[in-house]
N, C-alpha and C. Protein backbone atom coordinates (compact mmCIF):
# COMPACT_ATOMS: atom_id res chain seq x y z
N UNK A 1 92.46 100.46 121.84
CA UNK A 1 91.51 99.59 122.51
C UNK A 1 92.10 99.14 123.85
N UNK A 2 91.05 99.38 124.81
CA UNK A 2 92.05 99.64 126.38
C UNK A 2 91.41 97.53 126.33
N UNK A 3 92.27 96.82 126.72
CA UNK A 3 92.47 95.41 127.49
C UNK A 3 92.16 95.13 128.85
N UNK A 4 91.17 94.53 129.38
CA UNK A 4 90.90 94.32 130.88
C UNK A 4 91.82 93.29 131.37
N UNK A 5 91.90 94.09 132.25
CA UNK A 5 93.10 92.87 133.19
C UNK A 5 92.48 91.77 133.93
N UNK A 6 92.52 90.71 133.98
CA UNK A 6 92.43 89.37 133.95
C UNK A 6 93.24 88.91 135.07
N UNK A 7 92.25 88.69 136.18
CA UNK A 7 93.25 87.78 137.35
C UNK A 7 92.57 86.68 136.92
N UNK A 8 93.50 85.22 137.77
CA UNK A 8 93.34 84.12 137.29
C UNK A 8 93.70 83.82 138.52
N UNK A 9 92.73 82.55 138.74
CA UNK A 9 92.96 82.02 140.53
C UNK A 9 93.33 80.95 139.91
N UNK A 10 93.88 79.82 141.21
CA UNK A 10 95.00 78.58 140.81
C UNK A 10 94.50 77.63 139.65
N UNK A 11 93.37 77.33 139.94
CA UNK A 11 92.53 76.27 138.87
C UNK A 11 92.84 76.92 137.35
N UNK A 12 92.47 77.93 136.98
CA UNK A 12 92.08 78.76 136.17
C UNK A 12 94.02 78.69 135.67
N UNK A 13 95.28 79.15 136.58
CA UNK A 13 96.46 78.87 135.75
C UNK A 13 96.77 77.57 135.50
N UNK A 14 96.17 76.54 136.04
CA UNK A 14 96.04 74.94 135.84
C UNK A 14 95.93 74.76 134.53
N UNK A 15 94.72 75.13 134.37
CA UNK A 15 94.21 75.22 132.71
C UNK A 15 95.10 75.34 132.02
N UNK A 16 95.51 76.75 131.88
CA UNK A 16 96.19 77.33 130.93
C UNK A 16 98.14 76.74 130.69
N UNK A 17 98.13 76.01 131.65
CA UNK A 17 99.32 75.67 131.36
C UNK A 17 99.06 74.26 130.83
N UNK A 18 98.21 73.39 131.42
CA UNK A 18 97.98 72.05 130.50
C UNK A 18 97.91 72.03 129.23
N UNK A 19 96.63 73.70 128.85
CA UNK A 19 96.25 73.30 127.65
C UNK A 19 97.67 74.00 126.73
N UNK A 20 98.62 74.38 127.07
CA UNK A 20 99.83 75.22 126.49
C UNK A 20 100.28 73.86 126.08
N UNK A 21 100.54 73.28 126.68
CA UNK A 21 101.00 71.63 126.36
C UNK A 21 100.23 70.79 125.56
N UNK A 22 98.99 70.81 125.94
CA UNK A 22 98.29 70.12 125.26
C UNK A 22 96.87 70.56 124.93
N UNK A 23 96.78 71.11 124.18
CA UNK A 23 95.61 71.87 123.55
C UNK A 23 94.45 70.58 123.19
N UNK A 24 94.75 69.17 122.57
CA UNK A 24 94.06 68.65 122.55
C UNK A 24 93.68 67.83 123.61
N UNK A 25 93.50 67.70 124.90
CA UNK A 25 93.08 67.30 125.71
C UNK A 25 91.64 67.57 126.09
N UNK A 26 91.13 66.20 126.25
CA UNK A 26 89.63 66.16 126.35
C UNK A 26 89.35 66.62 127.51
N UNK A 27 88.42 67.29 127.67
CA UNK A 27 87.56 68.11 129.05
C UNK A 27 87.54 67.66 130.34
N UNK A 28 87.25 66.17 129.71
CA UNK A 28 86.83 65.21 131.42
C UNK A 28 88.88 64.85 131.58
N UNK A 29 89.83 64.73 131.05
CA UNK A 29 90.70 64.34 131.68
C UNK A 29 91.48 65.39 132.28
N UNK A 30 91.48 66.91 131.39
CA UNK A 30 91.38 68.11 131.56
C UNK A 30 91.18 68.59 133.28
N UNK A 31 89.99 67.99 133.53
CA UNK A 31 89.06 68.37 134.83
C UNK A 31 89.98 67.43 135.33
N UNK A 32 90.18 66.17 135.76
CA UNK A 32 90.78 65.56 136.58
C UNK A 32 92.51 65.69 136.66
N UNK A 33 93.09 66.61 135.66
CA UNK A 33 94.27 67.37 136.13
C UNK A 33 94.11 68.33 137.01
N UNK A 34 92.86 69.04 136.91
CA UNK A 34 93.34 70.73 137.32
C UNK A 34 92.11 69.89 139.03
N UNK A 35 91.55 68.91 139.13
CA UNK A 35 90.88 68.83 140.12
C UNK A 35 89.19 69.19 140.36
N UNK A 36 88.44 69.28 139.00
CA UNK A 36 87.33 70.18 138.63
C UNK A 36 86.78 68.53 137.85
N UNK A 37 85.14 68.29 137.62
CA UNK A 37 84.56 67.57 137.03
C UNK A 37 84.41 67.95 136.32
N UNK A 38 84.45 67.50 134.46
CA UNK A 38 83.73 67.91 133.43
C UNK A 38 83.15 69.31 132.71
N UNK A 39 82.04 69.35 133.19
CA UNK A 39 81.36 70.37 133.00
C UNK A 39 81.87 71.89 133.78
N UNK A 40 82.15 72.04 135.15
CA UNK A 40 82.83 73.10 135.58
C UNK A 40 84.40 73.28 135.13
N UNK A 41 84.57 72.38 134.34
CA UNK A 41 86.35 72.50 133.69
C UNK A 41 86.16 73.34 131.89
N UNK A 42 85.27 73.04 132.21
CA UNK A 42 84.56 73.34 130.31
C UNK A 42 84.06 74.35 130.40
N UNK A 43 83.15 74.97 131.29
CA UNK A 43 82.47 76.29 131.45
C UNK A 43 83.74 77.30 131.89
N UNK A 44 84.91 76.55 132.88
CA UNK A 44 85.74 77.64 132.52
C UNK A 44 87.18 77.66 131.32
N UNK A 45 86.91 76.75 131.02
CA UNK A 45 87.83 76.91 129.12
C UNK A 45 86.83 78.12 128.18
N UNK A 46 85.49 77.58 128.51
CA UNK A 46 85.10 78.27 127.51
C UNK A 46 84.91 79.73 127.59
N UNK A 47 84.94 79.94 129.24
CA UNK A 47 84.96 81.77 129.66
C UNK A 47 86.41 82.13 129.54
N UNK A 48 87.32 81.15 129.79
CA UNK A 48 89.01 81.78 129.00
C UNK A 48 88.48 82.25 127.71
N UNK A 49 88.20 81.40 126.73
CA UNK A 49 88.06 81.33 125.51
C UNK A 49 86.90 82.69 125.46
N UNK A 50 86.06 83.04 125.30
CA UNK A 50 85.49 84.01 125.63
C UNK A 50 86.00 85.40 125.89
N UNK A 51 86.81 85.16 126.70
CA UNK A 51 87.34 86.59 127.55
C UNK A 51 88.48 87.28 126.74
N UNK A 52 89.06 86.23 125.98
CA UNK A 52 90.39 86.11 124.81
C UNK A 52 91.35 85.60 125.68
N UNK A 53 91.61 85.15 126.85
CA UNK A 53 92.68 84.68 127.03
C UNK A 53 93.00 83.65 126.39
N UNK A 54 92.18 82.45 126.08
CA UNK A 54 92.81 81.56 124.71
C UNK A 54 92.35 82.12 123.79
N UNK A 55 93.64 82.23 123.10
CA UNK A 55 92.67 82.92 121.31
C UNK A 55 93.07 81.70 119.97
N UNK A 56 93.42 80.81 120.66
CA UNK A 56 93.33 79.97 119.91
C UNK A 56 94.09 78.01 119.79
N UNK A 57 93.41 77.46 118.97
CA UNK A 57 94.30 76.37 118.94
C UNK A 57 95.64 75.91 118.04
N UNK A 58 96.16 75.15 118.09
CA UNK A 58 97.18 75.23 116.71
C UNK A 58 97.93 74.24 116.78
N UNK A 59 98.10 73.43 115.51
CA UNK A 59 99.39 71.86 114.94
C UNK A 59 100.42 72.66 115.16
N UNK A 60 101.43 72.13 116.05
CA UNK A 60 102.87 72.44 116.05
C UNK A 60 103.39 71.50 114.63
N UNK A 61 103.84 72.05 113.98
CA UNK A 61 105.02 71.01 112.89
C UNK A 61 106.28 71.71 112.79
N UNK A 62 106.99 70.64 112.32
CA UNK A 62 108.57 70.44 112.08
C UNK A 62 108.94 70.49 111.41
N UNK A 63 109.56 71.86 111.66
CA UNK A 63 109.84 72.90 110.17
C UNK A 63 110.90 71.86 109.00
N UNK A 64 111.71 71.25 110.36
CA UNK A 64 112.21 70.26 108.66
C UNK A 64 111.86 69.32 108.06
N UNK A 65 110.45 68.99 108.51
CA UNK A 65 109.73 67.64 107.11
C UNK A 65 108.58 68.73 106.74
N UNK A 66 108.54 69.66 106.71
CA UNK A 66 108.03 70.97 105.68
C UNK A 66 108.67 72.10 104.95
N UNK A 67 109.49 71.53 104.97
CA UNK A 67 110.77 72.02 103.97
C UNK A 67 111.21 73.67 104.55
N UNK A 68 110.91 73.58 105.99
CA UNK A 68 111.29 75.21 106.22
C UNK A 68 112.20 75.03 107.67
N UNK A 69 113.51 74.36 107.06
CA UNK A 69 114.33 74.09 108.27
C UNK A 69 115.56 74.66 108.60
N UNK A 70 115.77 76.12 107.46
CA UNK A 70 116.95 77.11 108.22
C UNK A 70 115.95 78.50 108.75
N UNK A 71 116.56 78.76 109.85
CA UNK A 71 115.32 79.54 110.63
C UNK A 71 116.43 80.77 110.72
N UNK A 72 116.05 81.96 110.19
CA UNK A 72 116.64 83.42 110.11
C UNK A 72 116.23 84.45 110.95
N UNK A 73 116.91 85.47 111.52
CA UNK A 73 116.43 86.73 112.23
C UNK A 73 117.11 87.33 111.11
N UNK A 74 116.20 89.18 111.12
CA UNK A 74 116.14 89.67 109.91
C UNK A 74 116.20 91.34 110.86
N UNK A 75 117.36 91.80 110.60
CA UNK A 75 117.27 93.11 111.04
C UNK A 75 116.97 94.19 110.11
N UNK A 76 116.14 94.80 110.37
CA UNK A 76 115.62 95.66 108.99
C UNK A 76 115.34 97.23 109.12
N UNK A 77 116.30 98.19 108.49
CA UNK A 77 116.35 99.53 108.74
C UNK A 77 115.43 100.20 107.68
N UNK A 78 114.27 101.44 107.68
CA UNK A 78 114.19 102.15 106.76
C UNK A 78 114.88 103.42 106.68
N UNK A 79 114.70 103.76 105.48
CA UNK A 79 115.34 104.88 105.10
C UNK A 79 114.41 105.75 105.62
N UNK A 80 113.50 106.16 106.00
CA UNK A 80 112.24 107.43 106.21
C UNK A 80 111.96 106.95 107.53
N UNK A 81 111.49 107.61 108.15
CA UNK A 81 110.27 107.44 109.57
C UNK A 81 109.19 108.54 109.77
N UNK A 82 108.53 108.66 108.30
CA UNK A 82 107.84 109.61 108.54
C UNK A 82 106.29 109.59 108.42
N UNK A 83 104.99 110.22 108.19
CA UNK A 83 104.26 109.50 107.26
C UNK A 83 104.10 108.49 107.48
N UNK A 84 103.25 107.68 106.31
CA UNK A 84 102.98 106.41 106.53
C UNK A 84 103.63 105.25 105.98
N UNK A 85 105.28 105.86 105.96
CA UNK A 85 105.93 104.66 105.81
C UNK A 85 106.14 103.27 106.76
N UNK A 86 105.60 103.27 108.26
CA UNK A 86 105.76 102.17 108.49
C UNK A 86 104.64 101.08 108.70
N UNK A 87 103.35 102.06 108.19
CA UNK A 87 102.14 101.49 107.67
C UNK A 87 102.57 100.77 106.44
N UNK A 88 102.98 101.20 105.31
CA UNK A 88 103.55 100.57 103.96
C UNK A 88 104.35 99.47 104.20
N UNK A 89 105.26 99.59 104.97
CA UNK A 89 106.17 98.37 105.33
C UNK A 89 105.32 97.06 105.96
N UNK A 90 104.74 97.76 107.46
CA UNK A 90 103.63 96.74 107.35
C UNK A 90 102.91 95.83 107.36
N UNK A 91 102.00 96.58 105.89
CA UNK A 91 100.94 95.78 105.17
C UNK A 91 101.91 95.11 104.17
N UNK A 92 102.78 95.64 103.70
CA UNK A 92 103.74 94.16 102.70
C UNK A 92 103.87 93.39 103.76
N UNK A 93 104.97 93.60 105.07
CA UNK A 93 105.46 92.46 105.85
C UNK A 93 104.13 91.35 106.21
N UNK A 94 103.04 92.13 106.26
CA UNK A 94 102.24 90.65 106.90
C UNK A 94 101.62 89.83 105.62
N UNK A 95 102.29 90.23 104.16
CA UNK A 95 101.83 89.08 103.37
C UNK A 95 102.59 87.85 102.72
N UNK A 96 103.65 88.18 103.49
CA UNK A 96 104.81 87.44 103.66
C UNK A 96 104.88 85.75 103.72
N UNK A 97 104.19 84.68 103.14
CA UNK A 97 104.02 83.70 104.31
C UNK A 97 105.73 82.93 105.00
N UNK A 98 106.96 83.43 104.49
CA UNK A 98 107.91 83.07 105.60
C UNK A 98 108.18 83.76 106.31
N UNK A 99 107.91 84.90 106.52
CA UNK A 99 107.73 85.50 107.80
C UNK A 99 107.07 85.21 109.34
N UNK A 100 107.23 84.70 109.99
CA UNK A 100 106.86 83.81 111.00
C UNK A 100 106.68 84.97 112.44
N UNK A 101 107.37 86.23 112.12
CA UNK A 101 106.63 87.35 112.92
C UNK A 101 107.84 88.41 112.60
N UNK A 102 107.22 89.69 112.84
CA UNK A 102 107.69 91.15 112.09
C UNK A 102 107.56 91.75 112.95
N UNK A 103 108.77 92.63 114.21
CA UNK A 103 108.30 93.26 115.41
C UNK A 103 108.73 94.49 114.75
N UNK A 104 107.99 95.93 115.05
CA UNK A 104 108.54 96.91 115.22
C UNK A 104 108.96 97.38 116.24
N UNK A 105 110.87 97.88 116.62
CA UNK A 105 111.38 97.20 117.73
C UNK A 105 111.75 99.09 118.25
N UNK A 106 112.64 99.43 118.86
CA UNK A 106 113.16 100.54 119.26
C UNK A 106 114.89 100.15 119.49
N UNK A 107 115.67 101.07 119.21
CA UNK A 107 117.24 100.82 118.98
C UNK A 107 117.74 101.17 118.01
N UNK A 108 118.70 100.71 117.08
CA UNK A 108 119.95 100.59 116.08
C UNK A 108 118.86 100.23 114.79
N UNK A 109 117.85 99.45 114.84
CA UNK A 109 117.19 99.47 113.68
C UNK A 109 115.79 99.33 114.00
N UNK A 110 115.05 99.29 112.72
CA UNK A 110 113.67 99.79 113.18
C UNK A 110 112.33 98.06 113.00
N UNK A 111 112.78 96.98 112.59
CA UNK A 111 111.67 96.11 112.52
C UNK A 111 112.97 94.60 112.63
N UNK A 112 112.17 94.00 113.81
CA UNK A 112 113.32 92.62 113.91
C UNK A 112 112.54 91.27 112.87
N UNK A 113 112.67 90.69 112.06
CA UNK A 113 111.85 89.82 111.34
C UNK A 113 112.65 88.58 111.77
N UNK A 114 111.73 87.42 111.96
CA UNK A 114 111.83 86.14 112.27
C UNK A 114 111.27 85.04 111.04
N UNK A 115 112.01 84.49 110.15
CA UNK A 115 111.26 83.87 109.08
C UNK A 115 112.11 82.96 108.82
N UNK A 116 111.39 80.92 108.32
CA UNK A 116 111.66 80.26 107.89
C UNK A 116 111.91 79.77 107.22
N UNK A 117 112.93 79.46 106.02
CA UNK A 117 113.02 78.47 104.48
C UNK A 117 113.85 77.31 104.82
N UNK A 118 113.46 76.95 103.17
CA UNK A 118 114.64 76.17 103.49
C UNK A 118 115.48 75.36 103.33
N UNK A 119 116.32 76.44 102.79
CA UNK A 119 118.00 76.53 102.87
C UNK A 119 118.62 77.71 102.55
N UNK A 120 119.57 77.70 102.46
CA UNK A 120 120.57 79.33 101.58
C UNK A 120 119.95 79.84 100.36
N UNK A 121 119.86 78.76 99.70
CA UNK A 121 118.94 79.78 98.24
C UNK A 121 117.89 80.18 98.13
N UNK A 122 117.17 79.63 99.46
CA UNK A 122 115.78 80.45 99.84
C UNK A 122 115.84 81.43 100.20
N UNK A 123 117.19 81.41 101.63
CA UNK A 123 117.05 82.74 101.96
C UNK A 123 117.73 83.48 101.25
N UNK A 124 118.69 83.53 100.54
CA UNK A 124 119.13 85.00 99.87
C UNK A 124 118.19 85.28 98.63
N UNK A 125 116.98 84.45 98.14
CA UNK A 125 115.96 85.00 97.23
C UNK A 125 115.08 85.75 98.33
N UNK A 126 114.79 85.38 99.42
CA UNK A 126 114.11 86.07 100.40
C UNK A 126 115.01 87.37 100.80
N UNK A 127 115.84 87.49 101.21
CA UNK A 127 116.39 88.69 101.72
C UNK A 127 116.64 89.70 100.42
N UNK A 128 117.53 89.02 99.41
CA UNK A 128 117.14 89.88 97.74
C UNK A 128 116.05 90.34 97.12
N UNK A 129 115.25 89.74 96.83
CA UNK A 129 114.26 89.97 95.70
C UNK A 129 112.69 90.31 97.24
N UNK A 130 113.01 89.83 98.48
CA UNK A 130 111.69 90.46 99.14
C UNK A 130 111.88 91.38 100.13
N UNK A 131 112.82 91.07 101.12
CA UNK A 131 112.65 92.15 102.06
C UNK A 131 113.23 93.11 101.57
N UNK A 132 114.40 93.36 100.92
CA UNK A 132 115.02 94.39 100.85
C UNK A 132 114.08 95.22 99.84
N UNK A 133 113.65 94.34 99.14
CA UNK A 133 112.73 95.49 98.02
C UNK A 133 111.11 95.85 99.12
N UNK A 134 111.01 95.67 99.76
CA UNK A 134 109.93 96.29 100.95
C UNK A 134 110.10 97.63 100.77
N UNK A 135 108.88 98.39 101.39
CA UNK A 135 108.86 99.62 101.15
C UNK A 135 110.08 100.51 102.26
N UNK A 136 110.50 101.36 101.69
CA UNK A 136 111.71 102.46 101.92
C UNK A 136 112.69 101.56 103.00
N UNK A 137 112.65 100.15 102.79
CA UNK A 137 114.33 99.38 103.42
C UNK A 137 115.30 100.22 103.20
N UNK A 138 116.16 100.62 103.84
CA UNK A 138 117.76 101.01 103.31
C UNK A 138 118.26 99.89 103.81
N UNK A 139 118.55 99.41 104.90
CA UNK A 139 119.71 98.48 105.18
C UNK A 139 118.75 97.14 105.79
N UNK A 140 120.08 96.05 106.38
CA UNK A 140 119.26 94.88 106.37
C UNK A 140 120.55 94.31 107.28
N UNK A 141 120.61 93.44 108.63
CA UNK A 141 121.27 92.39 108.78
C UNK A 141 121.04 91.40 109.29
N UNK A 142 121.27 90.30 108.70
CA UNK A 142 121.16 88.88 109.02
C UNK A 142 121.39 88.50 109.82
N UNK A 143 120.75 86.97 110.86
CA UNK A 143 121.49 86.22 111.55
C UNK A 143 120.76 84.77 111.13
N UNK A 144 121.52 83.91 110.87
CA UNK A 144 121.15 82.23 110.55
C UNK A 144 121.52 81.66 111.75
N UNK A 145 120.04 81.03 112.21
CA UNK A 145 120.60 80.29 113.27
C UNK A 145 121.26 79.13 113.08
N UNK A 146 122.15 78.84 113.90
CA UNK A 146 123.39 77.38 113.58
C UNK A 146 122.08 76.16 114.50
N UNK A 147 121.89 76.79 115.59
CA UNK A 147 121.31 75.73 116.56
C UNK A 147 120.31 76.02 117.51
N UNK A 148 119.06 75.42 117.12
CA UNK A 148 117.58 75.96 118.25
C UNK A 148 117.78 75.44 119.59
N UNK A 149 118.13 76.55 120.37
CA UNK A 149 118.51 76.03 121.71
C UNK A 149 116.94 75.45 122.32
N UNK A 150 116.51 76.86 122.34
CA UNK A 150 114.82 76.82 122.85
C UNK A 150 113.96 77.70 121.77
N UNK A 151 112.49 77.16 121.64
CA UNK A 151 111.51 77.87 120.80
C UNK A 151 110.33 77.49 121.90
N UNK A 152 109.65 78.47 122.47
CA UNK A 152 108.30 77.61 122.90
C UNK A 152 107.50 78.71 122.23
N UNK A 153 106.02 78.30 122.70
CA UNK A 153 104.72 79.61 122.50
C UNK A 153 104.22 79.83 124.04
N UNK A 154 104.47 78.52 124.46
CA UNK A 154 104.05 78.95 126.28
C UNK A 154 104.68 79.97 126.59
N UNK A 155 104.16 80.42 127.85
CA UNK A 155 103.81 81.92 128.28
C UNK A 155 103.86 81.36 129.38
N UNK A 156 104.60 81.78 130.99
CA UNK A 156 104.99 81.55 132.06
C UNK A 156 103.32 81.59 132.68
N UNK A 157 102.59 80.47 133.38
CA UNK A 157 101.55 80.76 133.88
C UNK A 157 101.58 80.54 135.38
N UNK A 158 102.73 81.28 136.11
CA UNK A 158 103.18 80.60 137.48
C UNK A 158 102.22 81.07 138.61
N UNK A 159 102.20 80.68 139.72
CA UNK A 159 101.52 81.10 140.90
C UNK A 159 101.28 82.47 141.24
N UNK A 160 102.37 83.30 140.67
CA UNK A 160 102.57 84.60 140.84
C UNK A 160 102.39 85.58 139.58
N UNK A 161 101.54 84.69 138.70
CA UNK A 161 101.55 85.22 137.02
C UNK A 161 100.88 86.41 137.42
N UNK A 162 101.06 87.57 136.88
CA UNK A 162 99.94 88.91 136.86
C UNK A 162 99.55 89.05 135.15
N UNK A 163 98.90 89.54 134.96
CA UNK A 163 98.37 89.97 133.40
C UNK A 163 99.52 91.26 133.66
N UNK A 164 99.96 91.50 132.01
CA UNK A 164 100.80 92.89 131.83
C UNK A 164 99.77 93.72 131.34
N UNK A 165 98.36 93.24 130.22
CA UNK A 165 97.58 94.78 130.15
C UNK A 165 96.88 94.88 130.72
């Protein structure tokens, strides 16, 4: 599915960086950040929203008063690359719910996994009894993070932003 590329004039990266910050911000105060009244601040949220450049809203929470506060990278090799083994892998990886995202990467191994518990006996029931038993895993290596330097979801929306597709 080919993606249309999306220029965005100054108002329009205004938006998108307020609402990166603050997604719940009301329309009319919205408009009097980016310099737009009301209604022309809203007609263009809602043609972002429309177009897919916002695809969505979302509660940030804190993974440690939800009990998911040791945060793991998950290096994950299969044994095969053939066929539809990395279809099989997958459709298990996305039913995962501590899996927090599953890249299929290029290099030394073949899928980087990012997933939350939380503590040690979560994760070695997670890395034992789930990923490794995933379809055709051979190998696996860990990293526990000691300390979250930076995590954002913002996305650089600078003066000079271009769309990549």
């Amino acid at each position: 599915m080919a993606v249309k590329r999306r220029e965005f004039d100054k108002i329009d990266r205004k938006i998108l960086r307020v609402l990166q910050d603050e997604g719940r911000i009301s329309f009319t105060e919205l408009g009097e950040r980016v310099g737009l009244s009301t209604t022309p601040c809203t007609e263009r949220v809602r043609r972002l929203e429309r177009d897919g450049v916002i695809t969505g809203y979302h509660a940030r929470l804190d993974p440690h008063l939800v009990g998911a506060g040791l945060l793991v990278f998950v290096e994950i090799s299969l044994a095969y690359k053939s066929g539809n083994i990395f279809e099989e892998f997958r459709n298990a990886a996305l039913r995962l719910p501590n899996v927090l995202e599953c890249h299929l990467v290029s290099g030394a191994f073949d899928y980087l996994i990012k997933a939350r518990i939380s503590g040690m006996a979560s994760y070695r029931k997670l890395l034992g009894n789930t990923l490794l038993t995933l379809p055709n895993v051979r190998d696996s290596k860990s990293y526990i993070v000691m300390e979250e330097v930076k995590e954002t979801l913002n996305l650089p929306v600078g003066e000079r932003a271009e769309p990549t597709r």
